[in-house]
PDB file of N, CA and C in Angstrom:
ATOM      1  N   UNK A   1      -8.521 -27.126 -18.419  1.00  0.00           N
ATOM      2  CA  UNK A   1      -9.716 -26.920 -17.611  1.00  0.00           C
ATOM      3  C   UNK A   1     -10.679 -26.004 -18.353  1.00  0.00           C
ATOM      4  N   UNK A   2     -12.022 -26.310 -17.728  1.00  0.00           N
ATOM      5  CA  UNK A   2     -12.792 -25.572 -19.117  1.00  0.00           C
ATOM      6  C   UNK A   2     -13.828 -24.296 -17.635  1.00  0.00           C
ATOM      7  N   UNK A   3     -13.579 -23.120 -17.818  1.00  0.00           N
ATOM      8  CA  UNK A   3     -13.733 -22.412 -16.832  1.00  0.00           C
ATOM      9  C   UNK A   3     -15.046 -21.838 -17.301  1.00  0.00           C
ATOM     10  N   UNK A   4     -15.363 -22.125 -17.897  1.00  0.00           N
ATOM     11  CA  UNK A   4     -16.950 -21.502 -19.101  1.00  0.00           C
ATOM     12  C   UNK A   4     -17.985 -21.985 -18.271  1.00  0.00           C
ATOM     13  N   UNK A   5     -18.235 -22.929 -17.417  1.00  0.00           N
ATOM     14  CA  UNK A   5     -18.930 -23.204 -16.742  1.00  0.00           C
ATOM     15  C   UNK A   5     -19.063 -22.986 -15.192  1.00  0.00           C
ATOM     16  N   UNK A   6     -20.068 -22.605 -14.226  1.00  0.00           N
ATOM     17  CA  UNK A   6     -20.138 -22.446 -12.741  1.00  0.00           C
ATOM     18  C   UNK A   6     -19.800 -24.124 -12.495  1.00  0.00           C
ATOM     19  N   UNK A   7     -19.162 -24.519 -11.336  1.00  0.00           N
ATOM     20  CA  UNK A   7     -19.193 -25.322 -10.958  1.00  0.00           C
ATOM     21  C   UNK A   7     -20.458 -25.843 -10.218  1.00  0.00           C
ATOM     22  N   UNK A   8     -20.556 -27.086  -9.851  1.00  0.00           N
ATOM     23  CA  UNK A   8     -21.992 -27.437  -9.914  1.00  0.00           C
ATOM     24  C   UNK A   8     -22.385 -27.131  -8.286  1.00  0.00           C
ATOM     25  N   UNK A   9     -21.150 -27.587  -7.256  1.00  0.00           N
ATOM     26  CA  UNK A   9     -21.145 -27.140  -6.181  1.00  0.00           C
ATOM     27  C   UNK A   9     -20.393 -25.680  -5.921  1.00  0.00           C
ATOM     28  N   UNK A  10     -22.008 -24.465  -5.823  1.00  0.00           N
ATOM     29  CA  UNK A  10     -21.614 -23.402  -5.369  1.00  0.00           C
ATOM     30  C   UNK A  10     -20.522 -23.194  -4.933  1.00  0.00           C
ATOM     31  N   UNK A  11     -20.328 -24.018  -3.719  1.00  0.00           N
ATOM     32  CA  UNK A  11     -19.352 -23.426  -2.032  1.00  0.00           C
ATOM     33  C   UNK A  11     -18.077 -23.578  -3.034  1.00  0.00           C
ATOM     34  N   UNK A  12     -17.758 -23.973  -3.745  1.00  0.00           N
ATOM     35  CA  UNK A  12     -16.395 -24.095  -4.436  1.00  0.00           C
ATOM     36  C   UNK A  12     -15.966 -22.496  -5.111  1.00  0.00           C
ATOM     37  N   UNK A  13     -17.135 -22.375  -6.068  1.00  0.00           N
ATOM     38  CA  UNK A  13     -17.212 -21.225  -6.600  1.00  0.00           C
ATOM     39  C   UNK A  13     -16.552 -19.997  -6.110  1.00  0.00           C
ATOM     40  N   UNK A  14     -17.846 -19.933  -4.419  1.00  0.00           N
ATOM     41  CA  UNK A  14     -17.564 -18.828  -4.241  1.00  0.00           C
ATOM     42  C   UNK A  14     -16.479 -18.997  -2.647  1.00  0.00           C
ATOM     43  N   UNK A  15     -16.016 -20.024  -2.855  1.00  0.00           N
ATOM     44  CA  UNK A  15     -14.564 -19.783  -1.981  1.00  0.00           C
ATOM     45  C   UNK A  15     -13.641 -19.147  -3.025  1.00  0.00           C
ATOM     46  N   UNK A  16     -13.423 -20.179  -4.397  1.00  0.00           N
ATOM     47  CA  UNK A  16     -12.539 -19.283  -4.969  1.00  0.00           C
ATOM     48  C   UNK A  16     -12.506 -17.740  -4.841  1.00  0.00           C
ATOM     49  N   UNK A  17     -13.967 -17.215  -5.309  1.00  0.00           N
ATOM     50  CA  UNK A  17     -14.125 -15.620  -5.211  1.00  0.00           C
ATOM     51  C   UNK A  17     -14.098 -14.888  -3.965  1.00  0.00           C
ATOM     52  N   UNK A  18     -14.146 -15.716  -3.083  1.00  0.00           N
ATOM     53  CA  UNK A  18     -13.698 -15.148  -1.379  1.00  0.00           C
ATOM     54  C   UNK A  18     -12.311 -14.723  -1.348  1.00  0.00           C
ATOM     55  N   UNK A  19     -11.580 -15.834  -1.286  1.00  0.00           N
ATOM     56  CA  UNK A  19     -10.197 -16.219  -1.201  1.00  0.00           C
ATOM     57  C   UNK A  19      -9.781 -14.889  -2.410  1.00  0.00           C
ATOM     58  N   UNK A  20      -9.846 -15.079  -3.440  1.00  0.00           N
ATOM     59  CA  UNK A  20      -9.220 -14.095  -4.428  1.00  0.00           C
ATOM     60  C   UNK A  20      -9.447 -12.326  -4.015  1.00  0.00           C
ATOM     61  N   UNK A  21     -10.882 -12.012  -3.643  1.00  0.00           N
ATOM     62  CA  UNK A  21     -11.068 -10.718  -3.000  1.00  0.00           C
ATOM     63  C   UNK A  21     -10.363 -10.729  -1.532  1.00  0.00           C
ATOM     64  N   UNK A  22     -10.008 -11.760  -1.043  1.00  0.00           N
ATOM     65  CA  UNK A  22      -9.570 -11.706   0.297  1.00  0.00           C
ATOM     66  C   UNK A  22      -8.060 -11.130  -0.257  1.00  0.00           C
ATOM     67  N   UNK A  23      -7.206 -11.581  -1.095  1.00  0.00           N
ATOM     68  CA  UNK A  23      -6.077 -11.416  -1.957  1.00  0.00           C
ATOM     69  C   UNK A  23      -6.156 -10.144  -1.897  1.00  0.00           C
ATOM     70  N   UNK A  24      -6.548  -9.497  -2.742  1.00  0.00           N
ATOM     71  CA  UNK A  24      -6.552  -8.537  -3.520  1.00  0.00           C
ATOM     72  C   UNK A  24      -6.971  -7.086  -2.673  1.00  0.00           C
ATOM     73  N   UNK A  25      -8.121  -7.111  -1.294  1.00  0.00           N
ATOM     74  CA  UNK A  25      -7.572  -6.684  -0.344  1.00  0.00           C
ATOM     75  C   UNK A  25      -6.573  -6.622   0.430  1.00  0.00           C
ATOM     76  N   UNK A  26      -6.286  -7.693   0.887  1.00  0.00           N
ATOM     77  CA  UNK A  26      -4.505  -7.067   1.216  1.00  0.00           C
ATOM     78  C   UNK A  26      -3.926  -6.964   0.694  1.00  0.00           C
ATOM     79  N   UNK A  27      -3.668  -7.197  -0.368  1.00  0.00           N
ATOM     80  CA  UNK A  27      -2.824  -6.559  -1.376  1.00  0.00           C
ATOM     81  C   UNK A  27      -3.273  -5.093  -1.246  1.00  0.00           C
ATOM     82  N   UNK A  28      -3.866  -4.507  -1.384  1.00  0.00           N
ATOM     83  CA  UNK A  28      -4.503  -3.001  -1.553  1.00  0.00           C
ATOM     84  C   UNK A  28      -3.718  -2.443  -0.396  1.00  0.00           C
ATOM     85  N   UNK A  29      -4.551  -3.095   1.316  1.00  0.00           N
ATOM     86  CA  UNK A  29      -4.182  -2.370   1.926  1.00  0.00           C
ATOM     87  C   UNK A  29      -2.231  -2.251   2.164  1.00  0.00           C
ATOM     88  N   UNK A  30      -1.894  -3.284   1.826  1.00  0.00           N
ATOM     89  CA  UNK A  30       0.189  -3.478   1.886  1.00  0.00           C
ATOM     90  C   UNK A  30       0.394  -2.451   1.108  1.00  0.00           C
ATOM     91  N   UNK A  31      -0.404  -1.931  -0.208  1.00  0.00           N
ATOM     92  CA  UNK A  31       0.761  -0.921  -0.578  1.00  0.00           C
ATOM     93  C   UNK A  31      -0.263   0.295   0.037  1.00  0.00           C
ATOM     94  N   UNK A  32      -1.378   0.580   0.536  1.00  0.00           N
ATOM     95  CA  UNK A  32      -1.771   1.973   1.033  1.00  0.00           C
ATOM     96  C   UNK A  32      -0.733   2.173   2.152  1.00  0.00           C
ATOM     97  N   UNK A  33      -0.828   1.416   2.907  1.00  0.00           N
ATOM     98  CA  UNK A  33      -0.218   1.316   4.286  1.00  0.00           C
ATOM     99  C   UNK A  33       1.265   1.776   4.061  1.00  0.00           C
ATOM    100  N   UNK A  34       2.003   1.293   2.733  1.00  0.00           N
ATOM    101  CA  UNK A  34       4.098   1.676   2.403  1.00  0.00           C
ATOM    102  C   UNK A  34       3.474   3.021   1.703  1.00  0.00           C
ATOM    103  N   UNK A  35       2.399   3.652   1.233  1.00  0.00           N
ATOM    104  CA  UNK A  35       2.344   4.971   0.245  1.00  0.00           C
ATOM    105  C   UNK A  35       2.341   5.616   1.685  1.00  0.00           C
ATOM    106  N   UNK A  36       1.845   5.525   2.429  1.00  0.00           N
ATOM    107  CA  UNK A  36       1.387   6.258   3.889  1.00  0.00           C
ATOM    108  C   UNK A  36       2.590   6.505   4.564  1.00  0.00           C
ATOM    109  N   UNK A  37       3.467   5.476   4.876  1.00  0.00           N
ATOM    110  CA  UNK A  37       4.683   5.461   5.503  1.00  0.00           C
ATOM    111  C   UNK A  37       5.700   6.528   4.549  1.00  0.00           C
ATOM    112  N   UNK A  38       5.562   6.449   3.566  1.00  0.00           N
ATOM    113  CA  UNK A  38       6.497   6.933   2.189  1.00  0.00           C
ATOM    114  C   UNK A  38       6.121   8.425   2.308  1.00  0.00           C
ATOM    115  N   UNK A  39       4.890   9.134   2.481  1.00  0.00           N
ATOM    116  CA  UNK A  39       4.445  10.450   2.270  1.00  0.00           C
ATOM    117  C   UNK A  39       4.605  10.792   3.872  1.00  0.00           C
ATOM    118  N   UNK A  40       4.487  10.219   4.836  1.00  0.00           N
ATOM    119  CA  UNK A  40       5.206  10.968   6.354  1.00  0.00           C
ATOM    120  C   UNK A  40       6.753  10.835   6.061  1.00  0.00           C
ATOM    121  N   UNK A  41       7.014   9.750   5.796  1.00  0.00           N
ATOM    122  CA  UNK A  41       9.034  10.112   5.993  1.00  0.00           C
ATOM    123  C   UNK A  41       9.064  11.737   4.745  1.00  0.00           C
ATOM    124  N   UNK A  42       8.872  11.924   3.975  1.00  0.00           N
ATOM    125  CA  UNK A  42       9.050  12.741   3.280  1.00  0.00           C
ATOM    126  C   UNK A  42       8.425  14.008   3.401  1.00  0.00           C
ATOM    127  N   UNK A  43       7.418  13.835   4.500  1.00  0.00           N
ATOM    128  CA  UNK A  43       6.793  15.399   4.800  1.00  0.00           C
ATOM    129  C   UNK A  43       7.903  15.688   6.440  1.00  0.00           C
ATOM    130  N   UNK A  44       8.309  14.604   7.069  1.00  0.00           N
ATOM    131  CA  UNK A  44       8.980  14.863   7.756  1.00  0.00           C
ATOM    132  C   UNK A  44      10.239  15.253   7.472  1.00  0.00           C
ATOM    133  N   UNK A  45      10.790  14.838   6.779  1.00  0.00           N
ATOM    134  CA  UNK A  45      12.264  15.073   6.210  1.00  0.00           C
ATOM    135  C   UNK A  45      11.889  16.969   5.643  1.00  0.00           C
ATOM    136  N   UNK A  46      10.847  17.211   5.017  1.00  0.00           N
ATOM    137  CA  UNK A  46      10.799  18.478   4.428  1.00  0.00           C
ATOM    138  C   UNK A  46      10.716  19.519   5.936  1.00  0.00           C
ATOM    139  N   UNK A  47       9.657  19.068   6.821  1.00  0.00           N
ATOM    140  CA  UNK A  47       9.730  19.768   7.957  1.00  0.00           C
ATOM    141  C   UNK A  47      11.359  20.523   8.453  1.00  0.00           C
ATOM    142  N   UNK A  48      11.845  19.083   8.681  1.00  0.00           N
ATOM    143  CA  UNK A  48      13.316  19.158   9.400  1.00  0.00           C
ATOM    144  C   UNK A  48      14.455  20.270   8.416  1.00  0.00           C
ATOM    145  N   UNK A  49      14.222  19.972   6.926  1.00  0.00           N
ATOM    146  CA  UNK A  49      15.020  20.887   6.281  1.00  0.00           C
ATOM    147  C   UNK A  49      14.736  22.054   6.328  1.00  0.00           C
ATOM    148  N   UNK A  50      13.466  23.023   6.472  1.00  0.00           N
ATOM    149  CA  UNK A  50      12.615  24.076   6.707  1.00  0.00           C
ATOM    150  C   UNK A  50      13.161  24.272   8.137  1.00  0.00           C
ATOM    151  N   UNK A  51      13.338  23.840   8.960  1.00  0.00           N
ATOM    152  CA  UNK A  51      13.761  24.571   9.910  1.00  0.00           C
ATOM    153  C   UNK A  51      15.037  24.906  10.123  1.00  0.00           C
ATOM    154  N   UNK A  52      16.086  23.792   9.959  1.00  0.00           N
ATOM    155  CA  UNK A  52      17.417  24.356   9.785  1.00  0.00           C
ATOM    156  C   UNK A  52      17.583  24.861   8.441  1.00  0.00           C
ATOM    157  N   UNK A  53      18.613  26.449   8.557  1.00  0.00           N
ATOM    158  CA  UNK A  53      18.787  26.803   7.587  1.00  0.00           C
ATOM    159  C   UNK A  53      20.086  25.874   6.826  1.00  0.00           C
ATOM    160  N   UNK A  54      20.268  25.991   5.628  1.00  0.00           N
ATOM    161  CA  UNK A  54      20.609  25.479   4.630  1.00  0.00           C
ATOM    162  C   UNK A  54      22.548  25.696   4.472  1.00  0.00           C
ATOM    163  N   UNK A  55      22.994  27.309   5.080  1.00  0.00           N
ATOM    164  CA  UNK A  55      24.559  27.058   5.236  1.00  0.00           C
ATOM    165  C   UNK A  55      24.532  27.995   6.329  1.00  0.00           C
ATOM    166  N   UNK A  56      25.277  27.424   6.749  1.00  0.00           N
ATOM    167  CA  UNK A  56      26.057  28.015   8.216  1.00  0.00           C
ATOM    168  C   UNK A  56      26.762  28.985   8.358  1.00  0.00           C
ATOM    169  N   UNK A  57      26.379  30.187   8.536  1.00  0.00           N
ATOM    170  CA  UNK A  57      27.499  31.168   8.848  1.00  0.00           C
ATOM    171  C   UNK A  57      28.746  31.079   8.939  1.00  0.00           C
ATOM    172  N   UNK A  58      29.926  30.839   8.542  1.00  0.00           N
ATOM    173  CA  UNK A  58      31.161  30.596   8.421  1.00  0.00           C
ATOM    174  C   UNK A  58      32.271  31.626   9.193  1.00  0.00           C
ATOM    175  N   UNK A  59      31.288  32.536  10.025  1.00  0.00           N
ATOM    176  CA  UNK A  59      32.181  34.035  10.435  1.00  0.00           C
ATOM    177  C   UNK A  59      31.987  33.611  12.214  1.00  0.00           C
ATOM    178  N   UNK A  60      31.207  32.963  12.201  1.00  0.00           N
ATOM    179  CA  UNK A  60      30.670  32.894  13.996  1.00  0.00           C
ATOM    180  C   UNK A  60      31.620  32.072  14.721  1.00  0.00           C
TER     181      UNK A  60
END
């Protein structure tokens, strides 16, 4: 296929370039959305260790 050229009918064109930015936004937002999920489990997990202390009195 020889891609050097616009196709002659626009609407082809710019579906491809729809469709591909349509891609490539969700793609974006799928991994913002798992970085988001990924940085609360791990600010939560730090919370929870910060509050309980770390060894247990062994005399009580």
């Amino acid at each position: 296929m020889d891609f050097s050229e616009i196709p002659e009918n626009p609407f082809i064109f710019l579906s491809w370039v729809t469709a591909i930015g349509l891609f490539l936004s969700i793609s974006e937002a799928t991994i913002k959305l798992k970085l988001k999920k990924r940085n609360s489990y791990r600010k939560r997990v730090a919370l929870i260790n910060s509050l309980y202390p770390k060894k247990l009195a062994s005399n009580i």
